[in-house]
N, C-alpha and C. Protein backbone atom coordinates (compact mmCIF):
# COMPACT_ATOMS: atom_id res chain seq x y z
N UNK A 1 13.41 12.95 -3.69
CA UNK A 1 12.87 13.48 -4.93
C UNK A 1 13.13 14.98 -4.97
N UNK A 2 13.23 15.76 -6.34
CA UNK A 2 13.75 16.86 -5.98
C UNK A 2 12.15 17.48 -6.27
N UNK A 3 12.46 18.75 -5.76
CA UNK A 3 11.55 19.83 -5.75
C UNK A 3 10.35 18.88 -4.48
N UNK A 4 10.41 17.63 -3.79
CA UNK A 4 9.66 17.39 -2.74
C UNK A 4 9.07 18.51 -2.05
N UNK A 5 7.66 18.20 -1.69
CA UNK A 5 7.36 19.26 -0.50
C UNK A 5 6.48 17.99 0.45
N UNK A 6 6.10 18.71 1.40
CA UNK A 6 5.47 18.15 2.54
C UNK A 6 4.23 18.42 1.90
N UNK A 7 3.46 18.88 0.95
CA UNK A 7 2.05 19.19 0.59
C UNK A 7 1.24 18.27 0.48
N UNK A 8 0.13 18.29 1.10
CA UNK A 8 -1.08 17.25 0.96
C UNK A 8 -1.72 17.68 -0.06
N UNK A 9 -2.72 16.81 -0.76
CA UNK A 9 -3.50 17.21 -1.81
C UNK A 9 -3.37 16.74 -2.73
N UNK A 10 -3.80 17.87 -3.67
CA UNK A 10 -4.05 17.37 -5.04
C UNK A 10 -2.41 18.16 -5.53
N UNK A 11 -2.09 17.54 -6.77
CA UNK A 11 -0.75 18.24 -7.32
C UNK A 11 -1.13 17.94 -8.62
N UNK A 12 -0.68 18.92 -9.53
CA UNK A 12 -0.89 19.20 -10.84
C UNK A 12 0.40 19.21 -10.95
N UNK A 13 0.56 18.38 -12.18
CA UNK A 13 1.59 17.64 -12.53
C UNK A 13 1.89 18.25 -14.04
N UNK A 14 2.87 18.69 -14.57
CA UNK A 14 3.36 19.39 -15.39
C UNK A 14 4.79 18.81 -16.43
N UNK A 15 4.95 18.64 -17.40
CA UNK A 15 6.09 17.87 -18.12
C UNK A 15 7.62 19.46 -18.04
N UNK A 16 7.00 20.51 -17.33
CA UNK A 16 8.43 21.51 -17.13
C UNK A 16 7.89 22.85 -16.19
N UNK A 17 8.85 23.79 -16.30
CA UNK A 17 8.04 24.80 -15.52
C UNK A 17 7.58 25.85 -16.41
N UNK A 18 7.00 27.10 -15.24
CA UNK A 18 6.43 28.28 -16.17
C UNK A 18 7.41 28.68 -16.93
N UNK A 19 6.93 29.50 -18.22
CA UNK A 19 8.09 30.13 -18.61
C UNK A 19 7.47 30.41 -20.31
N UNK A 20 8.70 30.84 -21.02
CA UNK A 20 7.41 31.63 -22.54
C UNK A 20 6.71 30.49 -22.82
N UNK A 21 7.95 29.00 -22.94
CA UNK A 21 7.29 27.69 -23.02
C UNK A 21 7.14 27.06 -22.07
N UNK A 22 5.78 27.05 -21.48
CA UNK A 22 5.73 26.62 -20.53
C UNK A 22 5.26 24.97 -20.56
N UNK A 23 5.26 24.45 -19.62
CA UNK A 23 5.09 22.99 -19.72
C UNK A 23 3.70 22.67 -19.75
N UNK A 24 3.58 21.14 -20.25
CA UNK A 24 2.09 20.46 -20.45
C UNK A 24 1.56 19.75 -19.21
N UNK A 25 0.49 19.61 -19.32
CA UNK A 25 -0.45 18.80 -18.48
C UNK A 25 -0.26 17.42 -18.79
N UNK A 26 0.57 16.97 -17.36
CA UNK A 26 0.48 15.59 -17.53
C UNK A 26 -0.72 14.88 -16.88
N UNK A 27 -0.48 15.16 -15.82
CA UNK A 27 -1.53 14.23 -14.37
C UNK A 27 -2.07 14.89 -13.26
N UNK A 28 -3.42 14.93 -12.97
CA UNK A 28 -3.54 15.10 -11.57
C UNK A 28 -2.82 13.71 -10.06
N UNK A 29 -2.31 14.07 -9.17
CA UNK A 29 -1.76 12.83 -8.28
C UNK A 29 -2.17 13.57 -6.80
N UNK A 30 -2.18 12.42 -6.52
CA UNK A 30 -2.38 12.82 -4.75
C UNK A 30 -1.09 12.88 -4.22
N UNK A 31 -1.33 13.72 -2.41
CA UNK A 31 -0.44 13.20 -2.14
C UNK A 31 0.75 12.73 -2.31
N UNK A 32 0.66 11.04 -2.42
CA UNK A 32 1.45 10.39 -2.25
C UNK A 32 1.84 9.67 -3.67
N UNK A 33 1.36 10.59 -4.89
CA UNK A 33 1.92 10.16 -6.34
C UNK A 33 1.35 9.55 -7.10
N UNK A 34 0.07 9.02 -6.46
CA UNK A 34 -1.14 7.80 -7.24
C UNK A 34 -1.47 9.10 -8.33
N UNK A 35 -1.91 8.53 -9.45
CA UNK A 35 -2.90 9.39 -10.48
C UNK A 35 -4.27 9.08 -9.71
N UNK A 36 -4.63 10.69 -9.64
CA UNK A 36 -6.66 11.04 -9.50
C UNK A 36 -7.32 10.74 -10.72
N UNK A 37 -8.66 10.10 -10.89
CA UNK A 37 -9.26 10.74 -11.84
C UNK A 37 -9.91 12.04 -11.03
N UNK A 38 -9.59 13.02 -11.58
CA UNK A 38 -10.06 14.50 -10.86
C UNK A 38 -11.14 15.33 -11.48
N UNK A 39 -11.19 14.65 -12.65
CA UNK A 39 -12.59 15.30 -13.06
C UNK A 39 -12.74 14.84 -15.12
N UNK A 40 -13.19 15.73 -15.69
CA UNK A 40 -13.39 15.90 -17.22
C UNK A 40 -13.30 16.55 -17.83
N UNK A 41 -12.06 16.28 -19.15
CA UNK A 41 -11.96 17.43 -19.92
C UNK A 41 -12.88 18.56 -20.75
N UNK A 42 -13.29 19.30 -20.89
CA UNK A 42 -14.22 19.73 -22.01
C UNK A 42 -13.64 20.95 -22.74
N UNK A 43 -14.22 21.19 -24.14
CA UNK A 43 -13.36 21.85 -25.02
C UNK A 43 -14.44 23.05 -25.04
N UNK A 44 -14.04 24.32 -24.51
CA UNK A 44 -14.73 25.46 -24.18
C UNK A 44 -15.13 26.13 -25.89
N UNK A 45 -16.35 27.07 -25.60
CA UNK A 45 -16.67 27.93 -26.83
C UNK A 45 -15.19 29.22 -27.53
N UNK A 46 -14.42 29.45 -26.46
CA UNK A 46 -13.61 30.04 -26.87
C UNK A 46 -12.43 29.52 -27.46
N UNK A 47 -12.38 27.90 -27.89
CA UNK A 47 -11.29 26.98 -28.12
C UNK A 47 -10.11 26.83 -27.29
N UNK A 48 -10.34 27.54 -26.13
CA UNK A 48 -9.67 26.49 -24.76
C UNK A 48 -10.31 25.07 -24.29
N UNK A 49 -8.96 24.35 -23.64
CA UNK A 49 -9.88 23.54 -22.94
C UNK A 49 -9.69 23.54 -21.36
N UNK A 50 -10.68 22.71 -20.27
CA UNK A 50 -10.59 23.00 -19.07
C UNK A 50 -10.86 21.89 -18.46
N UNK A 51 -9.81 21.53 -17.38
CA UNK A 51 -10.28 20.66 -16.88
C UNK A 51 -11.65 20.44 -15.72
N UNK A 52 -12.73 20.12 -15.84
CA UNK A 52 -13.86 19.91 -15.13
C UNK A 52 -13.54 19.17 -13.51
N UNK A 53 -13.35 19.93 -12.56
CA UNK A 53 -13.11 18.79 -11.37
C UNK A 53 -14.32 18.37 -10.57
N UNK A 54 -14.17 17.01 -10.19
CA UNK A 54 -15.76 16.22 -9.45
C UNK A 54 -15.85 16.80 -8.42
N UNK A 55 -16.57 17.19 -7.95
CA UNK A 55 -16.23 17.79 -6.89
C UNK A 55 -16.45 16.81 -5.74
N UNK A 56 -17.43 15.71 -6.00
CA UNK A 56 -17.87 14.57 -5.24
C UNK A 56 -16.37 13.96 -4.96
N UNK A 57 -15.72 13.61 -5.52
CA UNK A 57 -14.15 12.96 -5.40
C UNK A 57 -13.36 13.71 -5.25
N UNK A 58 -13.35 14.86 -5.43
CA UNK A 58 -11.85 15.84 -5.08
C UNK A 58 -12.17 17.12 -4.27
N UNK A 59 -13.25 17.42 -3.95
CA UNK A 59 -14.01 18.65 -2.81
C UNK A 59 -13.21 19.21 -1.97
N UNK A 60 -12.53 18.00 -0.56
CA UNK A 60 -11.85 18.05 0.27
C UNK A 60 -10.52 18.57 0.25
N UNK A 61 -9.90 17.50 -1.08
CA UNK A 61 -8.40 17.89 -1.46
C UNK A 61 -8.33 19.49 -2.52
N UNK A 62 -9.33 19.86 -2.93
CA UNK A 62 -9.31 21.20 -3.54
C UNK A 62 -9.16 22.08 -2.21
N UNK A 63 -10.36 22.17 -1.32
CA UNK A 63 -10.65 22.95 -0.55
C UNK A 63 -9.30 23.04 0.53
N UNK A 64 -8.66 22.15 1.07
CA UNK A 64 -7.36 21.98 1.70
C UNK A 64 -6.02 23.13 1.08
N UNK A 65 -6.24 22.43 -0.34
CA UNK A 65 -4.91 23.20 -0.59
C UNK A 65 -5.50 24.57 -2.31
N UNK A 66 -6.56 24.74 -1.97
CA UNK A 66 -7.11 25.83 -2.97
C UNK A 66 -6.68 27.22 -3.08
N UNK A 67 -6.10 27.57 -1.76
CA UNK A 67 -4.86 28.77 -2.08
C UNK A 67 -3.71 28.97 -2.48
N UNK A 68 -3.19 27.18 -2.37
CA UNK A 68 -1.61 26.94 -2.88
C UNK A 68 -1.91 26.70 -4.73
N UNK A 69 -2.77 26.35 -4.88
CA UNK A 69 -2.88 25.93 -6.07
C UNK A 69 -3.63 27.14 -6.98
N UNK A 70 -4.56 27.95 -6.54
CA UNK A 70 -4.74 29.48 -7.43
C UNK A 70 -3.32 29.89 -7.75
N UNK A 71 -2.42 30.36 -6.71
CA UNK A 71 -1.49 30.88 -6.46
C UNK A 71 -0.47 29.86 -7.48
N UNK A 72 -0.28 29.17 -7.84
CA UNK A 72 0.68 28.54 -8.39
C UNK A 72 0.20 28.51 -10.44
N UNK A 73 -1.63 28.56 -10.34
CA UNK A 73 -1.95 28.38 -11.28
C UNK A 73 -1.96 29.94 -11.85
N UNK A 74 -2.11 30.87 -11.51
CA UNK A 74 -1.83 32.31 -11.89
C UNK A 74 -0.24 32.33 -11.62
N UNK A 75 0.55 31.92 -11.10
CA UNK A 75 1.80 31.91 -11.74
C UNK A 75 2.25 31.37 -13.23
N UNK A 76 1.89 30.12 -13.26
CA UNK A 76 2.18 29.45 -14.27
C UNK A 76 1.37 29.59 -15.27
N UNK A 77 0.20 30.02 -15.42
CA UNK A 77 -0.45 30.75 -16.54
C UNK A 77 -0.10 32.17 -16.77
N UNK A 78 0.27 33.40 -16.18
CA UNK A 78 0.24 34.06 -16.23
C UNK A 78 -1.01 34.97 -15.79
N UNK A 79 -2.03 34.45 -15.08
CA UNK A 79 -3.21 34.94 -15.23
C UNK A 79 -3.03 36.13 -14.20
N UNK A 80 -4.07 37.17 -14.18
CA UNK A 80 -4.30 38.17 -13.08
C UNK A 80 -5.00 37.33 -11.77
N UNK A 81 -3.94 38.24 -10.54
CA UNK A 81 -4.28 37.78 -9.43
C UNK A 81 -5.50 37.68 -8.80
């Protein structure tokens, strides 16, 4: 598979990469490619929306790889570090 990594966890799954257009939210997947339910959408006061994660079901796999994934999500948003 291309772009494979050895990463455990959770992977946020994207229909392209960062960029002016950047890609959509497809799936949270583990691992090994299964879809998570990882949590619940809700539609914020500022008319964003966010995904809500369980923490009861996904705690472990956040906490594992929660520096690879800030780091990837302030890339691909653009957000401050």
């Amino acid at each position: 598979m291309m772009g494979e990594t050895a990463m455990t966890g959770l992977r946020i799954v994207l229909d392209g990469p960062p960029g002016a257009e950047s890609g959509r939210f497809v799936e949270v997947e583990d691992g090994s490619g299964r879809s998570v339910d990882a949590g619940e959408w809700h539609e914020r006061d500022d008319g964003l929306w966010e995904l809500c994660l369980r923490t009861t079901s996904v705690w472990p796999l956040v906490v594992a790889s929660s520096v690879a994934l800030v780091a990837y999500l302030t890339l691909y948003f653009g957000l401050p570090g």
